[in-house]
C-alpha atoms as a PDB file:
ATOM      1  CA  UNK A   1     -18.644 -11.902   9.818  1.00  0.00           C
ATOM      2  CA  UNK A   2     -16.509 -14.751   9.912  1.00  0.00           C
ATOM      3  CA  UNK A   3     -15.504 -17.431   7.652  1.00  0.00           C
ATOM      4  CA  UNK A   4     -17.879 -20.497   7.259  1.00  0.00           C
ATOM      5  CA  UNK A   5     -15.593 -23.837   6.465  1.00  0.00           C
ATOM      6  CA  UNK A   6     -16.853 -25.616   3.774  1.00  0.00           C
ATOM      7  CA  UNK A   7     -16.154 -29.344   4.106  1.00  0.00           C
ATOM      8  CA  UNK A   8     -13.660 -30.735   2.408  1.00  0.00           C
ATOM      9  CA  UNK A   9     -12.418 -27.258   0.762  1.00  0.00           C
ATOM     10  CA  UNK A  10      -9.392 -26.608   3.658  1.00  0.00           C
ATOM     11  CA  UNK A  11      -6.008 -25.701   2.650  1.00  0.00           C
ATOM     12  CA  UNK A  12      -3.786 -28.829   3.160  1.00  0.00           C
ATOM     13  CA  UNK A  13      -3.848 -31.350   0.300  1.00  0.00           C
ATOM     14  CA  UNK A  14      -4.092 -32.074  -3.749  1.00  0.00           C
ATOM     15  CA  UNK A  15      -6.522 -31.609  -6.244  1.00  0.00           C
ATOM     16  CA  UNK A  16      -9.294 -32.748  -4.615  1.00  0.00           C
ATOM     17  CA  UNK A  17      -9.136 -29.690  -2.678  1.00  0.00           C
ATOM     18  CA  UNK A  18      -9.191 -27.462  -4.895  1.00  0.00           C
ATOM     19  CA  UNK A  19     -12.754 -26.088  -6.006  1.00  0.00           C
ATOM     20  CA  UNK A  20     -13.363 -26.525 -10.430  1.00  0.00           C
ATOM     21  CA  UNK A  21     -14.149 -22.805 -10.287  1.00  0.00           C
ATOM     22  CA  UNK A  22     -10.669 -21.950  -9.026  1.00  0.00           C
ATOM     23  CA  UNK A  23      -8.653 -24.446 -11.017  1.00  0.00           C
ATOM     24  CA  UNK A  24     -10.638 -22.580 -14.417  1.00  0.00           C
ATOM     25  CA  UNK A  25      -8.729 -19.305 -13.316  1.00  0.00           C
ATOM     26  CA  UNK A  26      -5.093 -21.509 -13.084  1.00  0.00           C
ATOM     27  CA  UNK A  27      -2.729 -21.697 -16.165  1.00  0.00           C
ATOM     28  CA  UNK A  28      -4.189 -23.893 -18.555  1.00  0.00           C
ATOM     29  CA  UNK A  29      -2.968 -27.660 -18.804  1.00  0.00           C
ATOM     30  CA  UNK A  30      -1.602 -26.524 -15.141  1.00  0.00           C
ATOM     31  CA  UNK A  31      -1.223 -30.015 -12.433  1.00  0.00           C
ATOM     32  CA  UNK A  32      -2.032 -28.748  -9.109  1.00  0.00           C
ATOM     33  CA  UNK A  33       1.190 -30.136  -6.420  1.00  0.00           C
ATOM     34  CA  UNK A  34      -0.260 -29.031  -2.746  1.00  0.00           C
ATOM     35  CA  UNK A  35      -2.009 -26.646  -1.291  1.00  0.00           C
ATOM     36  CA  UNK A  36      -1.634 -25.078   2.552  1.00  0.00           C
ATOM     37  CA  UNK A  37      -3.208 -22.914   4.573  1.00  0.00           C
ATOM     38  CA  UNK A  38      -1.192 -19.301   4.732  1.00  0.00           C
ATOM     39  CA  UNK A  39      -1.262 -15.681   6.246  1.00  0.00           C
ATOM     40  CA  UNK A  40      -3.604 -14.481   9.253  1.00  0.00           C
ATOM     41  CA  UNK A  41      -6.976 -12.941   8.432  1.00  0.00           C
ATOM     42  CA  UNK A  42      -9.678 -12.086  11.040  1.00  0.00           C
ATOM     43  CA  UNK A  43     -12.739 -12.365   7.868  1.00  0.00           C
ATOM     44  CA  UNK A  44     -11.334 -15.118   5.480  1.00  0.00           C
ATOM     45  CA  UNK A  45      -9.454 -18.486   5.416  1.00  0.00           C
ATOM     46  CA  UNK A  46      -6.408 -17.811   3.156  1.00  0.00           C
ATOM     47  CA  UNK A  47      -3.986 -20.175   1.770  1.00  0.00           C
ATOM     48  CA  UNK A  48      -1.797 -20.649  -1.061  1.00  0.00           C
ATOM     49  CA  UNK A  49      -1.870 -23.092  -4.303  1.00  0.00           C
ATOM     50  CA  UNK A  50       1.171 -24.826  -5.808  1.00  0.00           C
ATOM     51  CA  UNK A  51       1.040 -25.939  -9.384  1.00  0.00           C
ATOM     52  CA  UNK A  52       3.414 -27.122 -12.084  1.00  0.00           C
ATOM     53  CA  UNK A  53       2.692 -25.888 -15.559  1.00  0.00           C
ATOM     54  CA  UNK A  54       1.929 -27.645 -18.432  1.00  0.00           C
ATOM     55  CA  UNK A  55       5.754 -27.609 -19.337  1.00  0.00           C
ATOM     56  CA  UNK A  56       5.958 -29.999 -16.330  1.00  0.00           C
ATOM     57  CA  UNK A  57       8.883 -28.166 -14.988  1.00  0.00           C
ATOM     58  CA  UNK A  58       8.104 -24.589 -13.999  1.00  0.00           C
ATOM     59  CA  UNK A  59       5.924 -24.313 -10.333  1.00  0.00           C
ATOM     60  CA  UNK A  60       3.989 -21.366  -9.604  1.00  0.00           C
ATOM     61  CA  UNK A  61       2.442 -20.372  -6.702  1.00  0.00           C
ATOM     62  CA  UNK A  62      -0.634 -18.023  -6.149  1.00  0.00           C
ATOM     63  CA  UNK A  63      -2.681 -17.036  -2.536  1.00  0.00           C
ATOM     64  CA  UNK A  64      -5.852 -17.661  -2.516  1.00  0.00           C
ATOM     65  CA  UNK A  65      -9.162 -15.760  -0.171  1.00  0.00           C
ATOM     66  CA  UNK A  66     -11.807 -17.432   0.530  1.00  0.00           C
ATOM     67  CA  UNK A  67     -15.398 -15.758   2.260  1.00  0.00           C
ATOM     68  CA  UNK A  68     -18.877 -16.644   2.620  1.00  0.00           C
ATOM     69  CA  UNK A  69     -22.525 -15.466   2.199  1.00  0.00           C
ATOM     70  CA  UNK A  70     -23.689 -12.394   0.270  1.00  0.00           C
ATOM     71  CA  UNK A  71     -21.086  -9.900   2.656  1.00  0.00           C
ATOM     72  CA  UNK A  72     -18.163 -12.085   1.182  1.00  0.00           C
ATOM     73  CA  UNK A  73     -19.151 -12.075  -1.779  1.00  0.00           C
ATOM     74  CA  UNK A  74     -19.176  -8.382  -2.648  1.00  0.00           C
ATOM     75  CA  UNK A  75     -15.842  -8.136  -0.299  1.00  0.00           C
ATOM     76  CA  UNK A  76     -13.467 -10.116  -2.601  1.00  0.00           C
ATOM     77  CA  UNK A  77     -15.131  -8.406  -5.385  1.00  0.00           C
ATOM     78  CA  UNK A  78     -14.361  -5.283  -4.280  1.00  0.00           C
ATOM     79  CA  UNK A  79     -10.909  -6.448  -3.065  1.00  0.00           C
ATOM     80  CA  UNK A  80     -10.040  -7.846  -6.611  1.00  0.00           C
ATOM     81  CA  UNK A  81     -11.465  -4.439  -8.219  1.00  0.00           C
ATOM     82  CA  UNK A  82      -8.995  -2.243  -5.463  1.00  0.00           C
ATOM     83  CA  UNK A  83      -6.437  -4.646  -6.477  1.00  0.00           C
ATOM     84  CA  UNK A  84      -6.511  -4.323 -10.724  1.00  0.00           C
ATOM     85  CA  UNK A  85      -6.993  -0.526  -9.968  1.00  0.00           C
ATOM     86  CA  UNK A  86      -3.472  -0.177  -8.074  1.00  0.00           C
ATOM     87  CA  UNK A  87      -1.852  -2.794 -10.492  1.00  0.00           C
ATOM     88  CA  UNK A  88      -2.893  -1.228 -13.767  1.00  0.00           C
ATOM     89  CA  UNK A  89      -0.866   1.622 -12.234  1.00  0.00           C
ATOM     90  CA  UNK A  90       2.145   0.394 -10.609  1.00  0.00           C
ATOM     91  CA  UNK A  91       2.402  -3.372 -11.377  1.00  0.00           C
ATOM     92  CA  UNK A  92       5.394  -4.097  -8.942  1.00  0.00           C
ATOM     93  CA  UNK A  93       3.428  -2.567  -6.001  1.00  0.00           C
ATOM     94  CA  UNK A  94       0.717  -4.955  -5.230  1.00  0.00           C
ATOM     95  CA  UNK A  95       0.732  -8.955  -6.172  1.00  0.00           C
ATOM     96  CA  UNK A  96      -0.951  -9.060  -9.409  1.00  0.00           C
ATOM     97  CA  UNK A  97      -4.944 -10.012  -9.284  1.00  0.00           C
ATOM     98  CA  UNK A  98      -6.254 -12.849 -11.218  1.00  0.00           C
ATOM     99  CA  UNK A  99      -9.676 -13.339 -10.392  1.00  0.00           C
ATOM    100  CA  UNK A 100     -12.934 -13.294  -8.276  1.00  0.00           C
ATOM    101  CA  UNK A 101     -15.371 -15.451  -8.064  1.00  0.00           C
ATOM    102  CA  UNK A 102     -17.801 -18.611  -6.576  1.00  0.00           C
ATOM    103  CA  UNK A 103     -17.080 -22.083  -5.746  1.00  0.00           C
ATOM    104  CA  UNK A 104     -18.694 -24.473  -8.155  1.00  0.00           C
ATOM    105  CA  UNK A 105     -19.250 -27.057  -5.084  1.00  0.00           C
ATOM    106  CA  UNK A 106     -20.386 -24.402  -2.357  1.00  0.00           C
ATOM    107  CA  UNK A 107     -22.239 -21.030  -4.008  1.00  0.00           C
ATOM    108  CA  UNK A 108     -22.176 -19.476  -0.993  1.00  0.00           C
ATOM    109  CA  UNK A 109     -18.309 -19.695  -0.910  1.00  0.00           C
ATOM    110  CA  UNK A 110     -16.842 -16.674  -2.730  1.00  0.00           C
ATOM    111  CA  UNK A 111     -12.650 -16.751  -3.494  1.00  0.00           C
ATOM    112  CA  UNK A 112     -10.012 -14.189  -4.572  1.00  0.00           C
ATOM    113  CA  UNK A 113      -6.831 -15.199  -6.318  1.00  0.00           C
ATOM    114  CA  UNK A 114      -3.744 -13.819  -7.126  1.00  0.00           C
ATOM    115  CA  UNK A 115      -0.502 -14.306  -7.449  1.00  0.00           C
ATOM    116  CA  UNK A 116       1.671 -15.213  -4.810  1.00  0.00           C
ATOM    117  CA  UNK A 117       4.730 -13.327  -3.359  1.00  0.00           C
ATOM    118  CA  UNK A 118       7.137 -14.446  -0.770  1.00  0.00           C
ATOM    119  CA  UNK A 119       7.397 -11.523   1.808  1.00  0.00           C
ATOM    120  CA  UNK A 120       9.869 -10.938   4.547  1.00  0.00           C
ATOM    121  CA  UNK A 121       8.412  -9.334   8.143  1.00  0.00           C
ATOM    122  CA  UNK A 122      10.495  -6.459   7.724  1.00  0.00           C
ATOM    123  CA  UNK A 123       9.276  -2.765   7.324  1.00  0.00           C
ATOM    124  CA  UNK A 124       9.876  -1.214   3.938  1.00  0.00           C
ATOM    125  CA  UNK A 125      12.118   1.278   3.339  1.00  0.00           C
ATOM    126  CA  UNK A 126      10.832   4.615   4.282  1.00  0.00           C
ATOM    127  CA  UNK A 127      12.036   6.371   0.681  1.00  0.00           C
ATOM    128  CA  UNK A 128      11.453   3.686  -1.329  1.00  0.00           C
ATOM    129  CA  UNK A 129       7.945   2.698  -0.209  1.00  0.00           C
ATOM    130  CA  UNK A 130       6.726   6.816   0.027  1.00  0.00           C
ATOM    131  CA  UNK A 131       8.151   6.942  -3.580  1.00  0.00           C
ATOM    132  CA  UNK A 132       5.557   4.309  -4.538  1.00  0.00           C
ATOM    133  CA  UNK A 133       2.859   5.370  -3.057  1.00  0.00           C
ATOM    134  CA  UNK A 134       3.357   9.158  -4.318  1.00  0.00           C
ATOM    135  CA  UNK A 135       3.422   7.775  -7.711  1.00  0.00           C
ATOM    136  CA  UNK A 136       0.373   6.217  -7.010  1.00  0.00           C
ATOM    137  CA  UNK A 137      -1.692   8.801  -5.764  1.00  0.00           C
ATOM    138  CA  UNK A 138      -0.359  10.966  -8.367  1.00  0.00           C
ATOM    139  CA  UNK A 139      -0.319   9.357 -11.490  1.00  0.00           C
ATOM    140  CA  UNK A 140      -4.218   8.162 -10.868  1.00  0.00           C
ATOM    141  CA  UNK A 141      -6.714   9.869 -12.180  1.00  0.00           C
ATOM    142  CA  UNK A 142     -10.412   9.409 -11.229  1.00  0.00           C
ATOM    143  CA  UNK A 143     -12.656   7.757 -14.127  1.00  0.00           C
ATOM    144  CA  UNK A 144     -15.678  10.657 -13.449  1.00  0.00           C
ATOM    145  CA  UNK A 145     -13.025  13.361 -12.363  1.00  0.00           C
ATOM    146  CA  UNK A 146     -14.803  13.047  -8.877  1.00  0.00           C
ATOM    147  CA  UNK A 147     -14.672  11.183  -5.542  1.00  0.00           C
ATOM    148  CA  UNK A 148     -15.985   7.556  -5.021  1.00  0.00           C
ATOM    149  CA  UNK A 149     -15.357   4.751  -6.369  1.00  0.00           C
ATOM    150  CA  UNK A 150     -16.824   2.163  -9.019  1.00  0.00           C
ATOM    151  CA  UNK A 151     -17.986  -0.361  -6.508  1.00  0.00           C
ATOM    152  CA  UNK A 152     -18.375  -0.766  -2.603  1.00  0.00           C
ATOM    153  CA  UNK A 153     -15.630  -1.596  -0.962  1.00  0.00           C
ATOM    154  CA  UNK A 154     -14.810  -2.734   2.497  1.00  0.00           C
ATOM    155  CA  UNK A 155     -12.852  -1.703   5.178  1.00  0.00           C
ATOM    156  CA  UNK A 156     -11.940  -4.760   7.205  1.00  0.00           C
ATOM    157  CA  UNK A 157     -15.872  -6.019   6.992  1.00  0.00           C
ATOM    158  CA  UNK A 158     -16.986  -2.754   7.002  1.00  0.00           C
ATOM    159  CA  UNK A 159     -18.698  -1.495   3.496  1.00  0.00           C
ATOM    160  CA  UNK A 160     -17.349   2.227   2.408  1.00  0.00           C
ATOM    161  CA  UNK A 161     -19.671   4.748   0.930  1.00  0.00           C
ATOM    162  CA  UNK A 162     -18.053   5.053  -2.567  1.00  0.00           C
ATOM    163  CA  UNK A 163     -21.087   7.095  -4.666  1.00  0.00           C
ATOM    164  CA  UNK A 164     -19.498   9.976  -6.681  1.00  0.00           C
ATOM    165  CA  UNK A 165     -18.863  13.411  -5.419  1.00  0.00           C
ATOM    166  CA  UNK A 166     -17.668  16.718  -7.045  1.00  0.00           C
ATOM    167  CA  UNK A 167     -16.597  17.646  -3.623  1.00  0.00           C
ATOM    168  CA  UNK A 168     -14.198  16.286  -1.263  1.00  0.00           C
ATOM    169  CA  UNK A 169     -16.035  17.876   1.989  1.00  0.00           C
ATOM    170  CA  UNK A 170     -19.288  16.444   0.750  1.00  0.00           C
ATOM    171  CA  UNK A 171     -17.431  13.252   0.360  1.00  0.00           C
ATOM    172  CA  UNK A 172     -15.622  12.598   3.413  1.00  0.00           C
ATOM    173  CA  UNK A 173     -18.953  13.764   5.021  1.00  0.00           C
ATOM    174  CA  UNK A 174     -21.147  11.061   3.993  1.00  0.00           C
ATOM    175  CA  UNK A 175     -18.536   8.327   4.342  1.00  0.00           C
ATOM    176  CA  UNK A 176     -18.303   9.870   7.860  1.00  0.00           C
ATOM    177  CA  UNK A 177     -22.278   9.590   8.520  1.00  0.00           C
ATOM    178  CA  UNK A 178     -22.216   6.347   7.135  1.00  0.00           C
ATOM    179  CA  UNK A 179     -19.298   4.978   9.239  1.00  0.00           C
ATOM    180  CA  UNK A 180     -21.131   6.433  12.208  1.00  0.00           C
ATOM    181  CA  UNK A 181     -24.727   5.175  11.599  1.00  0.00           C
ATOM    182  CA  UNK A 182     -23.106   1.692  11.608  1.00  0.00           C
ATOM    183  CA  UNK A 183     -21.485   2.084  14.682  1.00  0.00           C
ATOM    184  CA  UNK A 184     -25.017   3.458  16.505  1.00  0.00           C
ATOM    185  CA  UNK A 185     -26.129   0.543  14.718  1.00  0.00           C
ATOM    186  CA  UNK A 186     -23.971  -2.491  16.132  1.00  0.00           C
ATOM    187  CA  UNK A 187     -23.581  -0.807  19.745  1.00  0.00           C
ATOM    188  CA  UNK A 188     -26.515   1.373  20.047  1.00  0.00           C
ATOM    189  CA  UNK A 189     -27.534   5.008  21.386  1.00  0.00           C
ATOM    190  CA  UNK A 190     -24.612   6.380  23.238  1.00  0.00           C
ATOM    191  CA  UNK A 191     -25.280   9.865  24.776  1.00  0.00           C
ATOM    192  CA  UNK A 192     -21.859  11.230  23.838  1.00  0.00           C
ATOM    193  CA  UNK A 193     -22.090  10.939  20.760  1.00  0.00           C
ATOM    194  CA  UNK A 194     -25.526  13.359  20.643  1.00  0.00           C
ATOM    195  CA  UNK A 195     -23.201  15.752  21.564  1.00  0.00           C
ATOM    196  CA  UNK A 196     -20.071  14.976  19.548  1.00  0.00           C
ATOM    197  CA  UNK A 197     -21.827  14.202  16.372  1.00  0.00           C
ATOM    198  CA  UNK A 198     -23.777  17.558  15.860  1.00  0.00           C
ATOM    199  CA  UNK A 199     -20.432  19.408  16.212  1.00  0.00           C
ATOM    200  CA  UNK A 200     -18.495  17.126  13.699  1.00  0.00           C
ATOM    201  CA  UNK A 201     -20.846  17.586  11.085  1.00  0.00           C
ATOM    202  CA  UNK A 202     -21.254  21.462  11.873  1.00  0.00           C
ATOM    203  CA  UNK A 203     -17.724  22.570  12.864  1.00  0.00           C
ATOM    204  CA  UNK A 204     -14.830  20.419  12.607  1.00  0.00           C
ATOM    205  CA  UNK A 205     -15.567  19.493   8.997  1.00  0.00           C
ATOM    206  CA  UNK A 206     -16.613  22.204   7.562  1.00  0.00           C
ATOM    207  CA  UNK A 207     -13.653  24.303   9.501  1.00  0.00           C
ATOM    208  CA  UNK A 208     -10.847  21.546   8.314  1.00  0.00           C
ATOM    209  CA  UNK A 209     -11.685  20.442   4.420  1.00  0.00           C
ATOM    210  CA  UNK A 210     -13.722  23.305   3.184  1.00  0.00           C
ATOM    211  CA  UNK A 211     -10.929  25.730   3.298  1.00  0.00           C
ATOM    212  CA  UNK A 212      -9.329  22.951   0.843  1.00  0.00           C
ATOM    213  CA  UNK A 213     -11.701  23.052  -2.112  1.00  0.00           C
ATOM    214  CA  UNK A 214     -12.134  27.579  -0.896  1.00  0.00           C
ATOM    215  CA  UNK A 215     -10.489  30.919  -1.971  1.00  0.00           C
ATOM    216  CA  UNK A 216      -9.576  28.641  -5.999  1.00  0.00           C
ATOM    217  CA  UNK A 217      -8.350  25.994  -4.256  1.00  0.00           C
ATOM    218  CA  UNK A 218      -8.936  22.241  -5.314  1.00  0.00           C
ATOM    219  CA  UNK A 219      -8.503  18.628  -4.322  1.00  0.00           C
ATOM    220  CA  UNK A 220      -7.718  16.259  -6.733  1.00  0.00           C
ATOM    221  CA  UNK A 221      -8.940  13.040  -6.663  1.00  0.00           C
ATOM    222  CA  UNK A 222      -6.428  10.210  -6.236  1.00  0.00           C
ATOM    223  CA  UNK A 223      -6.548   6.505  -5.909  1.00  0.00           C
ATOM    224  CA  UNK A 224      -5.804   5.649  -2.269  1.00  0.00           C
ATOM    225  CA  UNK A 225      -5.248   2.340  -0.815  1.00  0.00           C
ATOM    226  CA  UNK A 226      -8.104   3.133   1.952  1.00  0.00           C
ATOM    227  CA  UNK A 227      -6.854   0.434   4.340  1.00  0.00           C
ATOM    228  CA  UNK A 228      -2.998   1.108   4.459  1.00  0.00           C
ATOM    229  CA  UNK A 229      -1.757   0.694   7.648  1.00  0.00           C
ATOM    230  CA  UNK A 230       1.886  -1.425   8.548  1.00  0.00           C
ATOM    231  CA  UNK A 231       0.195  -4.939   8.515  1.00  0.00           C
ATOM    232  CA  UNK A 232      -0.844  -4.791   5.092  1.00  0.00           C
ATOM    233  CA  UNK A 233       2.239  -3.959   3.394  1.00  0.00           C
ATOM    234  CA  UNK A 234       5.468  -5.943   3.140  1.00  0.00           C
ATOM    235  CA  UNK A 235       8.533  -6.617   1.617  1.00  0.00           C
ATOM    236  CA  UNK A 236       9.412  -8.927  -1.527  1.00  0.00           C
ATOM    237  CA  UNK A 237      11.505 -11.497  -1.073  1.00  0.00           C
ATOM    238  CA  UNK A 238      12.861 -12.057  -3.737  1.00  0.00           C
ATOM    239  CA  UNK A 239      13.005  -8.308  -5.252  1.00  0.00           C
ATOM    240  CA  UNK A 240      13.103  -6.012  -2.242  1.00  0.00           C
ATOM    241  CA  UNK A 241      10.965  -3.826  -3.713  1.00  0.00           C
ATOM    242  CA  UNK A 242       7.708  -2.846  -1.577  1.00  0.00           C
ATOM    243  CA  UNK A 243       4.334  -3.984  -1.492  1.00  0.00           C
ATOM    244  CA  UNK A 244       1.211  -3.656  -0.780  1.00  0.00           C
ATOM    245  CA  UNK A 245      -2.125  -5.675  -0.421  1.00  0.00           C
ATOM    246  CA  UNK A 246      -5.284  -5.841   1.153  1.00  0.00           C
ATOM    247  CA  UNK A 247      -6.657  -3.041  -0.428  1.00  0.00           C
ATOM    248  CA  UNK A 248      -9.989  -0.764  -0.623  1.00  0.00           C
ATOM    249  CA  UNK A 249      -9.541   1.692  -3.195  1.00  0.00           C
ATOM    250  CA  UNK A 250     -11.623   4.693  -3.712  1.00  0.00           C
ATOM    251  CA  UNK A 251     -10.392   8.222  -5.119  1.00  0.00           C
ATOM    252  CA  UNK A 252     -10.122  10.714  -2.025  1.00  0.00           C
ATOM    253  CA  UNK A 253      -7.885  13.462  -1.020  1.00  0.00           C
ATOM    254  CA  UNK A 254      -4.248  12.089  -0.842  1.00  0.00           C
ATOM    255  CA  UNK A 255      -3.794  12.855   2.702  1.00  0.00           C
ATOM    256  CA  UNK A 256      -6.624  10.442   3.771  1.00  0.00           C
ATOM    257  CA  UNK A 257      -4.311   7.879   3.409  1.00  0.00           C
ATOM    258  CA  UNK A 258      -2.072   8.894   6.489  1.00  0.00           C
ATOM    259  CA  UNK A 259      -5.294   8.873   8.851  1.00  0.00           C
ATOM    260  CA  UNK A 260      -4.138   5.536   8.894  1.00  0.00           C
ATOM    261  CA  UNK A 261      -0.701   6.474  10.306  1.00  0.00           C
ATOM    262  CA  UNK A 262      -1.733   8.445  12.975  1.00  0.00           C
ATOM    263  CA  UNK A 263      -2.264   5.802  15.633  1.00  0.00           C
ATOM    264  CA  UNK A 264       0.680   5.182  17.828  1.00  0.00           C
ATOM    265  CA  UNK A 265       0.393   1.264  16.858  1.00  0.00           C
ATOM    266  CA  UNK A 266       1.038   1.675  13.419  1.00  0.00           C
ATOM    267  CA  UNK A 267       4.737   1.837  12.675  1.00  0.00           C
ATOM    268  CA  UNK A 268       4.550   3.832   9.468  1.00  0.00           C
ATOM    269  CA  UNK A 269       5.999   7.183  11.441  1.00  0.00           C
ATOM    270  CA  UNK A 270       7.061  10.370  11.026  1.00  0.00           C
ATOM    271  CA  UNK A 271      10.101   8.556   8.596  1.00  0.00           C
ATOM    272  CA  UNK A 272       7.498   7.577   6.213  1.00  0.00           C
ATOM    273  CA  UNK A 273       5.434  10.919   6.069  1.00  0.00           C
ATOM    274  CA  UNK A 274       8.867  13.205   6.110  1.00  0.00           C
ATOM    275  CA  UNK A 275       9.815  10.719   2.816  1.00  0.00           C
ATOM    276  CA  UNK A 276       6.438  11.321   1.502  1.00  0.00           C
ATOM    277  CA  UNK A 277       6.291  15.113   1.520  1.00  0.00           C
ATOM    278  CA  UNK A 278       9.701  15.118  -0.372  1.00  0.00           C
ATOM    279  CA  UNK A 279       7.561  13.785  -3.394  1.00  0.00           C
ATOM    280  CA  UNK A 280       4.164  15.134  -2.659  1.00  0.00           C
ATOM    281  CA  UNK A 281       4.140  18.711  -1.094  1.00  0.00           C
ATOM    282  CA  UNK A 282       1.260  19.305   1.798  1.00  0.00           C
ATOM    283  CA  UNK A 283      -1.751  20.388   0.595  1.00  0.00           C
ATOM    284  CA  UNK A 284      -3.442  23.711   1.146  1.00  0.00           C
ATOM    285  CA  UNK A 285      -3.915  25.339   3.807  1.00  0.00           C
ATOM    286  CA  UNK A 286      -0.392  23.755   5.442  1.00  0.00           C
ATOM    287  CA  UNK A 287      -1.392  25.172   8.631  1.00  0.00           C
ATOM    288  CA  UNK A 288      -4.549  22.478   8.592  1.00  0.00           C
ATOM    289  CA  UNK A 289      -2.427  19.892   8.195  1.00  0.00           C
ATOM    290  CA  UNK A 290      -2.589  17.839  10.831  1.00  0.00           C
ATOM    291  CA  UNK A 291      -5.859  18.613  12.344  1.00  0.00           C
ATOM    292  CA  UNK A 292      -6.859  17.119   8.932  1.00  0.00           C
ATOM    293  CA  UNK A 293      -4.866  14.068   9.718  1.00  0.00           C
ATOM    294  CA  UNK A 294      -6.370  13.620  12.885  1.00  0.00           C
ATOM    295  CA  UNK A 295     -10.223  14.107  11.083  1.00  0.00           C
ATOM    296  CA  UNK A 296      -9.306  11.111   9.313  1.00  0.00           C
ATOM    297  CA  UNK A 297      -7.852   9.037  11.579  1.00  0.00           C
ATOM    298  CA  UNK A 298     -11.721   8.656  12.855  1.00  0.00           C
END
């Protein structure tokens, strides 16, 4: 799914390029000074708004997603939902959200918007980014005390399961079935996978989470990014502190997050997870540990 251009709406000039349903979400009385096109996305055209506030001194900035048809649609709406969800928690870690919605000119153009921050290309700091995102997935709690999510969310263009579940095995499970059906879906029957699939459901799942919620054992459900590998975090400019953006929240088992990690692309190493466990000890059978990582890298 790609973005359709709407004519007339690119990044690059004044007012005029600027849809009415946007310019109701800037600072009132606000005069828009440019706009440009900014950041790399393989779904969206993204850019960034300059305005001057009513004061007509002050400038602003804020970045600005923009998707089409029905698929975009529900993806900045469940980006802007991931978003307010990590904010409310830890306000310095992600740019604040400011809205979601349509363009008045084009309703099959959907936009996100919030506020921009200048980032450098550097990697953040091991301790100080693991810090953050313990705090995160500790100080969240779940809305139903269970695993899921409010609304779907997406995973690149991919939608994520997100209906409740008591159970983190059940959970993971489904999201797993899911993931897979869309895959048989796009590429088609693939006789491997009538082999592998059968003993993923029956074995390597059961073997590697079940032991987790076994014997009075529990998972808690925290908030999670869902999509956190290196290229969707960064650095402030201006602060130094971390960030991180991009997101697809749904409450899962902490360590879900680090599936992400696993890869020998991403550059969030062994640093990053060695920082980590200093704030949030492994969980539960230890000696699982990183056969679990590996069940959710897939």
């Amino acid at each position: 799914m790609n973005f359709d251009r709407a004519e007339g709406l690119e990044f690059g000039g004044t007012n005029s390029d600027v849809d009415p349903s946007v310019v109701a979400e800037l600072p009132d009385g606000c005069r828009i000074l440019s706009t440009e096109g900014h950041g790399i996305s393989f779904w969206a055209n993204t850019g960034r708004i300059d305005i001057e506030l009513a004061d007509g001194q002050t400038e602003q900035s804020f970045f600005i997603k923009v998707l089409s048809n029905d698929i975009g649609r529900n993806m900045v709406h469940g980006e802007f939902e991931s978003m307010k969800a990590i904010y409310t928690l830890l306000p310095d870690f992600v740019p604040k959200p400011i809205a979601w919605g349509t363009y008045q000119s084009n309703p099959d153009t959907h936009f996100f918007l919030c506020e921009y921050r200048e980032m450098t290309d550097d990697m953040p700091d091991p301790e100080k980014f693991s810090a953050q995102l313990a705090l995160l997935h500790r100080n969240s709690e779940s809305p139903t005390g269970k695993f899921g999510f409010h609304i779907t969310t997406y995973s690149g263009n991919l939608p994520q399961l997100n209906d409740w579940e008591d159970r983190w095995e059940a959970y993971f499970a489904k999201s797993m079935r899911w993931a897979l059906d869309l895959e048989l879906k796009a590429r088609g029957p693939d006789p491997e996978f009538d082999t592998l699939i059968p003993t993923l459901f029956d074995k390597v799942i059961p073997r590697l989470l079940r032991p987790l919620e076994s014997e009075g054992r529990s998972v808690k459900p925290s908030l999670v990014h869902g999509d956190l590998w290196y290229a969707n975090s960064g650095i402030d400019a201006d602060t130094g502190s971390s960030l991180v953006f991009d997101a697809c929240c749904f409450y899962a088992h902490n360590e879900y997050e680090f599936g992400q990690w696993m890869p020998a692309c991403n550059k969030f190493g062994a640093p990053y997870l060695t920082a980590y466990r200093s704030y949030v000890q492994i969980s539960q059978p230890e000696e699982d540990y990183h056969g679990r990582l590996d069940l959710y890298k897939l």
